[in-house]
C-alpha atoms as a PDB file:
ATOM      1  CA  UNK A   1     -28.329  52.978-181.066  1.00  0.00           C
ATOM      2  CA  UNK A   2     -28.887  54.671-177.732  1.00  0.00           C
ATOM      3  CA  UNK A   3     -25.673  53.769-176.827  1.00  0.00           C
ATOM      4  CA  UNK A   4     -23.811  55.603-179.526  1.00  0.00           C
ATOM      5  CA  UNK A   5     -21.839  58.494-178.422  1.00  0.00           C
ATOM      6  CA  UNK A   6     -21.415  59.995-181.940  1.00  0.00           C
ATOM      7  CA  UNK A   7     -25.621  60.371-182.521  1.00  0.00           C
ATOM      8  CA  UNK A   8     -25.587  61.964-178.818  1.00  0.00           C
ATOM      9  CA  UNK A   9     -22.952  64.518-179.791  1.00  0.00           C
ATOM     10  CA  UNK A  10     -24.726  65.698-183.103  1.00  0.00           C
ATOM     11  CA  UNK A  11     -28.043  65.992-181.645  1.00  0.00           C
ATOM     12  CA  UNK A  12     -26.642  68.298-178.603  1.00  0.00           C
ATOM     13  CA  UNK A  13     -28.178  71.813-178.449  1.00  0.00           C
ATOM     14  CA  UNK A  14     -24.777  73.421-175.794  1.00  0.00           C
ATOM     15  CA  UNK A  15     -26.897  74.584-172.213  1.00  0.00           C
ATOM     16  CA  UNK A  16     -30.350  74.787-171.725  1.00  0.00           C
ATOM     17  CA  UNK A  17     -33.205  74.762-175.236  1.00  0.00           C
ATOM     18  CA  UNK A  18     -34.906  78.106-172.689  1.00  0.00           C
ATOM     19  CA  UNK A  19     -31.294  80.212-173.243  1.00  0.00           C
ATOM     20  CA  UNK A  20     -31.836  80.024-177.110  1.00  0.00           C
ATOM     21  CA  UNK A  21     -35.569  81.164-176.732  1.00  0.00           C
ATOM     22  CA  UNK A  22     -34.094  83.951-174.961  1.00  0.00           C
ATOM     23  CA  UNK A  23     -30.996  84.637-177.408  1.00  0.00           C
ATOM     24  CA  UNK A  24     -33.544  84.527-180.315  1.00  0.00           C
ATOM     25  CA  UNK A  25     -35.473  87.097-179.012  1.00  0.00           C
ATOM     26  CA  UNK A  26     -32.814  89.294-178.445  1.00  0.00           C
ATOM     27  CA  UNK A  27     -31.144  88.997-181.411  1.00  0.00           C
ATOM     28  CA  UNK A  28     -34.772  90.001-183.203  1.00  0.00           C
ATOM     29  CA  UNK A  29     -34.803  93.156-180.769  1.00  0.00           C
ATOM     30  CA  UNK A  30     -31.101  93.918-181.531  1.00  0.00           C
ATOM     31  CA  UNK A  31     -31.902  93.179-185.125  1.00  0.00           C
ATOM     32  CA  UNK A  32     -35.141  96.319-184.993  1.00  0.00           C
ATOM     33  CA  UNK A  33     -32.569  98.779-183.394  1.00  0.00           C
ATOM     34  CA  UNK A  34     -30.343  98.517-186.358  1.00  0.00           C
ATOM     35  CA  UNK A  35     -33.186  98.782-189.197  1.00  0.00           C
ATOM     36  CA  UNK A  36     -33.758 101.655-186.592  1.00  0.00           C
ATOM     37  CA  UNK A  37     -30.068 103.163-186.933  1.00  0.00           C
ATOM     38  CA  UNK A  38     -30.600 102.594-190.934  1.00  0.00           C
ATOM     39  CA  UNK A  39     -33.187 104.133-191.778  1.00  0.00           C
ATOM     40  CA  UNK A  40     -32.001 107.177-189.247  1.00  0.00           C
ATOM     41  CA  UNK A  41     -28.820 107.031-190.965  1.00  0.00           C
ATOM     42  CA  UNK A  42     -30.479 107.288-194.004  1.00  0.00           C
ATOM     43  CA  UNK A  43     -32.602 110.702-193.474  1.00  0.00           C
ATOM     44  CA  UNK A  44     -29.232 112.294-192.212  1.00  0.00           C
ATOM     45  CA  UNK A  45     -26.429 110.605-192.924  1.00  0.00           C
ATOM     46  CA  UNK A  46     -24.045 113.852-193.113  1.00  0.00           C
ATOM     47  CA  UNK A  47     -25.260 114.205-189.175  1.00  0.00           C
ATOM     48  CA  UNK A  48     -24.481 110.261-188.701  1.00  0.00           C
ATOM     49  CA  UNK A  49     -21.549 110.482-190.037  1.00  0.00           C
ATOM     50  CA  UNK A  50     -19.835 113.551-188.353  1.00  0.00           C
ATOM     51  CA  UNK A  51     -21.358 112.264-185.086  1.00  0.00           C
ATOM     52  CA  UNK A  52     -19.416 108.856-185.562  1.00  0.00           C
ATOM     53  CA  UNK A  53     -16.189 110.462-186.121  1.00  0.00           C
ATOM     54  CA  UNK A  54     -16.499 112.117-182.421  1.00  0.00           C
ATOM     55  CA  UNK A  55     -16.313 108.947-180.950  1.00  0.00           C
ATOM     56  CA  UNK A  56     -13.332 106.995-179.828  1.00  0.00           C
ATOM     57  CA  UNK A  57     -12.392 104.707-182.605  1.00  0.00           C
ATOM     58  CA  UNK A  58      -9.127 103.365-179.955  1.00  0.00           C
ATOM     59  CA  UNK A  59     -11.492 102.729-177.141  1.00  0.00           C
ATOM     60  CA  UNK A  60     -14.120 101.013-179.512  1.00  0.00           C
ATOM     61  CA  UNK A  61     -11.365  98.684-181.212  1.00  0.00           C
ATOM     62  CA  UNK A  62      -9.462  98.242-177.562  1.00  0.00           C
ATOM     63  CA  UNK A  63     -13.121  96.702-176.463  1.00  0.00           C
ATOM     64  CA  UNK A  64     -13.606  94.932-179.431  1.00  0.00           C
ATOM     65  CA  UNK A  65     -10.566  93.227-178.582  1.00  0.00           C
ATOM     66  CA  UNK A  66     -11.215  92.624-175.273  1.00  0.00           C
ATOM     67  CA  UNK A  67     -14.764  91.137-176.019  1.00  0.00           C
ATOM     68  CA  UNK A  68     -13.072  88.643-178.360  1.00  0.00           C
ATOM     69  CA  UNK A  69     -10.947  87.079-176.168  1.00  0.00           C
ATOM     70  CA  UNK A  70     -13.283  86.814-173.973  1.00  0.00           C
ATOM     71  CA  UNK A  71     -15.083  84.716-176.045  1.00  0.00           C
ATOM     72  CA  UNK A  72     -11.972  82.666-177.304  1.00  0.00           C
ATOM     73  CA  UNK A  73     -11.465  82.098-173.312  1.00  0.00           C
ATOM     74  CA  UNK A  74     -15.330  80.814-172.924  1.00  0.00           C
ATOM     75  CA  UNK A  75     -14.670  78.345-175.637  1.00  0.00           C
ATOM     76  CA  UNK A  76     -11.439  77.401-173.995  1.00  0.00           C
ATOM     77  CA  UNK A  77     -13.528  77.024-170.606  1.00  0.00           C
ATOM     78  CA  UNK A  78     -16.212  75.149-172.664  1.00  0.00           C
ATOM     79  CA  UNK A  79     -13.446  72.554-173.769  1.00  0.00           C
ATOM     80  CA  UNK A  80     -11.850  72.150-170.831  1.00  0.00           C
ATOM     81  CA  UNK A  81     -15.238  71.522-168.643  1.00  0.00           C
ATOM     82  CA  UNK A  82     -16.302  69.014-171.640  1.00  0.00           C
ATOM     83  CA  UNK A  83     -12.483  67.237-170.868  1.00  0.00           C
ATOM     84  CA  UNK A  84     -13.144  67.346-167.164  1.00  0.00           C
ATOM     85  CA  UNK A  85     -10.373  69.809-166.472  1.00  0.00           C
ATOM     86  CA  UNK A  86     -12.529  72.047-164.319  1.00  0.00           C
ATOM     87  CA  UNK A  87      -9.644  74.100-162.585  1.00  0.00           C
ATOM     88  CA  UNK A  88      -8.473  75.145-166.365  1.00  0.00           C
ATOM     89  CA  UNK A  89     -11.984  76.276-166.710  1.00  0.00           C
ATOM     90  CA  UNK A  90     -12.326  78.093-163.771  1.00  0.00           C
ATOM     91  CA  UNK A  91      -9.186  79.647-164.265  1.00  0.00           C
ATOM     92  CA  UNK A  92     -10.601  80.503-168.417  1.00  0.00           C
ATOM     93  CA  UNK A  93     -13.607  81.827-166.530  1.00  0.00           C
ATOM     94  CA  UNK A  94     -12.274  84.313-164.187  1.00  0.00           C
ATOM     95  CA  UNK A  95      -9.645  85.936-167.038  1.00  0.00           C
ATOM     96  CA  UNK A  96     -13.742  86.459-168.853  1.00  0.00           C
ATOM     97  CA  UNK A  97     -14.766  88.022-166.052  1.00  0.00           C
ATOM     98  CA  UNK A  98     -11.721  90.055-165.826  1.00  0.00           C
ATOM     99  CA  UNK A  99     -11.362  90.940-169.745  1.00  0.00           C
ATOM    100  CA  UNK A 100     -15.186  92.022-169.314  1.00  0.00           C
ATOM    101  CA  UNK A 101     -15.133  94.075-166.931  1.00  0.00           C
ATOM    102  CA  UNK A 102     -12.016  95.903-168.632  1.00  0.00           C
ATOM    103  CA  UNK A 103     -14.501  96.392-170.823  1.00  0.00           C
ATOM    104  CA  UNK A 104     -16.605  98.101-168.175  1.00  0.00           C
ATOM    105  CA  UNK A 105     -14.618  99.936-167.268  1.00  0.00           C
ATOM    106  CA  UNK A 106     -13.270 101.614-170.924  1.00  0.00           C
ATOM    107  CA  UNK A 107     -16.510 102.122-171.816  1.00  0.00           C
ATOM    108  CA  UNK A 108     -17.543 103.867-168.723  1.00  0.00           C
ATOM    109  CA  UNK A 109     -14.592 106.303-169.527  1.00  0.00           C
ATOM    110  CA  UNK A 110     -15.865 106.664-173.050  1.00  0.00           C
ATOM    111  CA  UNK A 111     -19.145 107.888-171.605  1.00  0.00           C
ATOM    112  CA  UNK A 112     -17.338 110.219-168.959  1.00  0.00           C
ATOM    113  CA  UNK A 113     -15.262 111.872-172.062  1.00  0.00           C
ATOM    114  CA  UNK A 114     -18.274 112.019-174.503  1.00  0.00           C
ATOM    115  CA  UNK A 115     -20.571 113.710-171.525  1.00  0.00           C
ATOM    116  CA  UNK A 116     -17.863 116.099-170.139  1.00  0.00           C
ATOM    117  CA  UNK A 117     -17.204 117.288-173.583  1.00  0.00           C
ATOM    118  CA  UNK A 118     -20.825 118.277-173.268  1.00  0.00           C
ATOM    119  CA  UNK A 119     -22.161 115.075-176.034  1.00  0.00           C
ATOM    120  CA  UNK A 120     -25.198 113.912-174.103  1.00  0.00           C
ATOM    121  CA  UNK A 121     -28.370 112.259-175.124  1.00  0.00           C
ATOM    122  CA  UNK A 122     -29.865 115.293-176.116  1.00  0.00           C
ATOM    123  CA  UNK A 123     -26.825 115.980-178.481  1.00  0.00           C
ATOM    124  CA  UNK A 124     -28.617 115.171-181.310  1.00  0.00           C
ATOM    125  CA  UNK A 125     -30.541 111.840-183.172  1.00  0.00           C
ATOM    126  CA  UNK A 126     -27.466 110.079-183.311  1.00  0.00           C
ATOM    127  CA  UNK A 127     -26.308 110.284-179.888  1.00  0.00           C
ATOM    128  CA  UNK A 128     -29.868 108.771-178.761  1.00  0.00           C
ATOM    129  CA  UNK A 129     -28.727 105.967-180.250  1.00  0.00           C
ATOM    130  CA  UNK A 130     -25.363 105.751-179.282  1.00  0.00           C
ATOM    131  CA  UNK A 131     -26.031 106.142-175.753  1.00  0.00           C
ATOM    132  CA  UNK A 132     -29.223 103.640-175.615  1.00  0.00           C
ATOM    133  CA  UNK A 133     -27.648 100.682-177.569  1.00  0.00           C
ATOM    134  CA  UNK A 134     -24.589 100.562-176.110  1.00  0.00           C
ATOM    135  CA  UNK A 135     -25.952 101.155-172.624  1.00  0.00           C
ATOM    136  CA  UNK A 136     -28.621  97.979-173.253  1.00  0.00           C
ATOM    137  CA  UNK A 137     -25.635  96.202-174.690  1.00  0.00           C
ATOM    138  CA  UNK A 138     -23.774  97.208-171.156  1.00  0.00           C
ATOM    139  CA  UNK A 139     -26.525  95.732-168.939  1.00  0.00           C
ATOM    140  CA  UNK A 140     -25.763  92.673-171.499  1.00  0.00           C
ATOM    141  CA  UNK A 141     -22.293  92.586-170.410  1.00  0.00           C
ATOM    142  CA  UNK A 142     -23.112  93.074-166.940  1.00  0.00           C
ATOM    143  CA  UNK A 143     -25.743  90.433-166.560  1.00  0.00           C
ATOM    144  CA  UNK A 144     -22.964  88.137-168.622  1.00  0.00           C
ATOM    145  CA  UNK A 145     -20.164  88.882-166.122  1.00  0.00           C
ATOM    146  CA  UNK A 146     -22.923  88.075-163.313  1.00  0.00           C
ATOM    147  CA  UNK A 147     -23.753  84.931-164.693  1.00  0.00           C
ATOM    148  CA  UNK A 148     -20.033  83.700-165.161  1.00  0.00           C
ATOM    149  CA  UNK A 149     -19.144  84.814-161.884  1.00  0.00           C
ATOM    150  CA  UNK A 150     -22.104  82.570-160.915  1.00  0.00           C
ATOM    151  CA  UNK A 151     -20.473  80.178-162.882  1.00  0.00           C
ATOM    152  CA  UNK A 152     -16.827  80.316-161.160  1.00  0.00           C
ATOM    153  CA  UNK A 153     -18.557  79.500-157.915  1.00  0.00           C
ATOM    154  CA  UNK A 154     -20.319  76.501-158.765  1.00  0.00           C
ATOM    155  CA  UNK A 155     -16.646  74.756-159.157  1.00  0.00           C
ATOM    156  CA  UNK A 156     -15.628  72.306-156.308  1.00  0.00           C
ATOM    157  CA  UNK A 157     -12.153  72.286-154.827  1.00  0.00           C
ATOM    158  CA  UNK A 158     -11.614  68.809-157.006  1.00  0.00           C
ATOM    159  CA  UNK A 159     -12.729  70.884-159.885  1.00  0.00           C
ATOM    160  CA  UNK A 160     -15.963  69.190-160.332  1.00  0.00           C
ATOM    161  CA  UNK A 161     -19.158  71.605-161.429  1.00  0.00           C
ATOM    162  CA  UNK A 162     -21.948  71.770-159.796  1.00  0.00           C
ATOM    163  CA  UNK A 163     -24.565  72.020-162.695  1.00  0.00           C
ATOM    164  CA  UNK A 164     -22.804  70.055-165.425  1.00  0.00           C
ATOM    165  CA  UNK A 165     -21.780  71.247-168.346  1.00  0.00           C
ATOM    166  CA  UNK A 166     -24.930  72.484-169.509  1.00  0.00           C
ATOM    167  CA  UNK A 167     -24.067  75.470-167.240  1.00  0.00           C
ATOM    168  CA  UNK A 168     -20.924  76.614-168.819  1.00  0.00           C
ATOM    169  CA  UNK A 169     -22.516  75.989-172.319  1.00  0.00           C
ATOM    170  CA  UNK A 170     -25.135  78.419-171.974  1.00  0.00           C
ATOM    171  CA  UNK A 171     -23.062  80.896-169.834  1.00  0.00           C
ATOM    172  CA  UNK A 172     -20.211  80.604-173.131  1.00  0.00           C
ATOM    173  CA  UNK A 173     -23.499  81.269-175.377  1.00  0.00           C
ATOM    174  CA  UNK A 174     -24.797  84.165-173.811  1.00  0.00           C
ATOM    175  CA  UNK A 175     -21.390  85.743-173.674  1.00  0.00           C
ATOM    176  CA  UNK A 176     -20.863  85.171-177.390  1.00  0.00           C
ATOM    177  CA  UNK A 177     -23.904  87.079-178.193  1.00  0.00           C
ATOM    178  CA  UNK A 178     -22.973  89.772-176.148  1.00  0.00           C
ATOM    179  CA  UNK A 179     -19.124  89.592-178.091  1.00  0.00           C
ATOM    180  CA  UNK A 180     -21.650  89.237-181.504  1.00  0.00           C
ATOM    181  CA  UNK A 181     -23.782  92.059-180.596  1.00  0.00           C
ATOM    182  CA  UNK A 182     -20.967  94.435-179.697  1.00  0.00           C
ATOM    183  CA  UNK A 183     -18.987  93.601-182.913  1.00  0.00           C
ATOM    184  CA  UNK A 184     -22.334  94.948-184.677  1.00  0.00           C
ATOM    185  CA  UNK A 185     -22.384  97.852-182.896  1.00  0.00           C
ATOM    186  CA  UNK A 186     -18.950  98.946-183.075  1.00  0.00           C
ATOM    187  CA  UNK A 187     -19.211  98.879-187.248  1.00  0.00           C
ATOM    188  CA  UNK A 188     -22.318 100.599-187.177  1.00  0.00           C
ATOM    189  CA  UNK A 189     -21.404 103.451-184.910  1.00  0.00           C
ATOM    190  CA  UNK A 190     -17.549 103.600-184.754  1.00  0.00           C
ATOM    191  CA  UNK A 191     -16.853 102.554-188.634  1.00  0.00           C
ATOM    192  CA  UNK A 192     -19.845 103.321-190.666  1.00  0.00           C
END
């Protein structure tokens, strides 16, 4: 029985059981900043919803679409370290990195347009929020991109990994929560 591939593969939690601790737990912080935004939304939702139309619904969408094939490459990467094709997954890993920090990169002109047309923090209730969840979600992204590039460098010229799969796996899941938190945001403050 503890020979059977097939009872190994259903009982497999992908990376390390410590990642999900910490995934949970931000997902139940994430989860109080948008009962937050709701019941903001709710005492003002004229303000909300003006506020939302000043921001950049092509930026929002063009990272939305970054951060999703992002994630479709970390599967990819996932699959191919799982197959032992490690220079495919290397390869899957740096277009992540690269996809992410386009996202960086957009969103750090988003926050140059919104502050030079004079929409700061102090803009008003809705702009508190703006600014603060997407800029934790950032430092998401960031720590994400850091932890894949990590990754990348664990790879041996024969393609081996250094860590196992495990690594991957829980590098993969942390980038899909930032990809699931971002999708979140962008329909609560781009199309609500």
């Amino acid at each position: 029985m503890a020979g059977n591939p097939a009872k190994k593969a259903a009982g497999h939690v992908p990376g390390e059981e410590g990642l999900w601790v910490f995934i949970g737990g931000d997902l139940v912080v994430f989860a109080a900043f948008f009962i937050t935004f709701a019941v903001y939304w709710r005492q003002d939702s004229a303000l909300f919803q003006a506020s939302s139309a000043l921001l950049d619904k092509r930026i929002g969408l063009t990272n939305t679409l970054l951060l999703l094939t992002s994630s479709w490459f970390v599967a990819q990467a996932v699959a191919a370290v799982r197959a032992g094709a490690g220079h495919r997954a290397r390869s899957l890993l740096v277009g992540v990195i690269a996809l992410g920090s386009g996202f960086v990169v957009l969103k750090g002109f988003e926050y140059h347009a919104k502050i030079a047309a004079g929409i700061t923090l102090n803009t008003n209730g809705f702009f508190i929020l703006y600014y603060m969840y997407t800029a934790i979600h950032l430092l998401h992204v960031v720590i994400g991109l850091g932890a894949l590039a990590f990754i990348v460098t664990r790879f041996q010229p024969d393609g081996s990994l250094k860590g196992g799969v495990a690594l991957v796996e829980g590098g993969g899941a942390f980038w899909h929560l930032v990809d699931l938190l971002w999708l979140a945001l962008f329909a609560l403050l781009y199309l609500l």
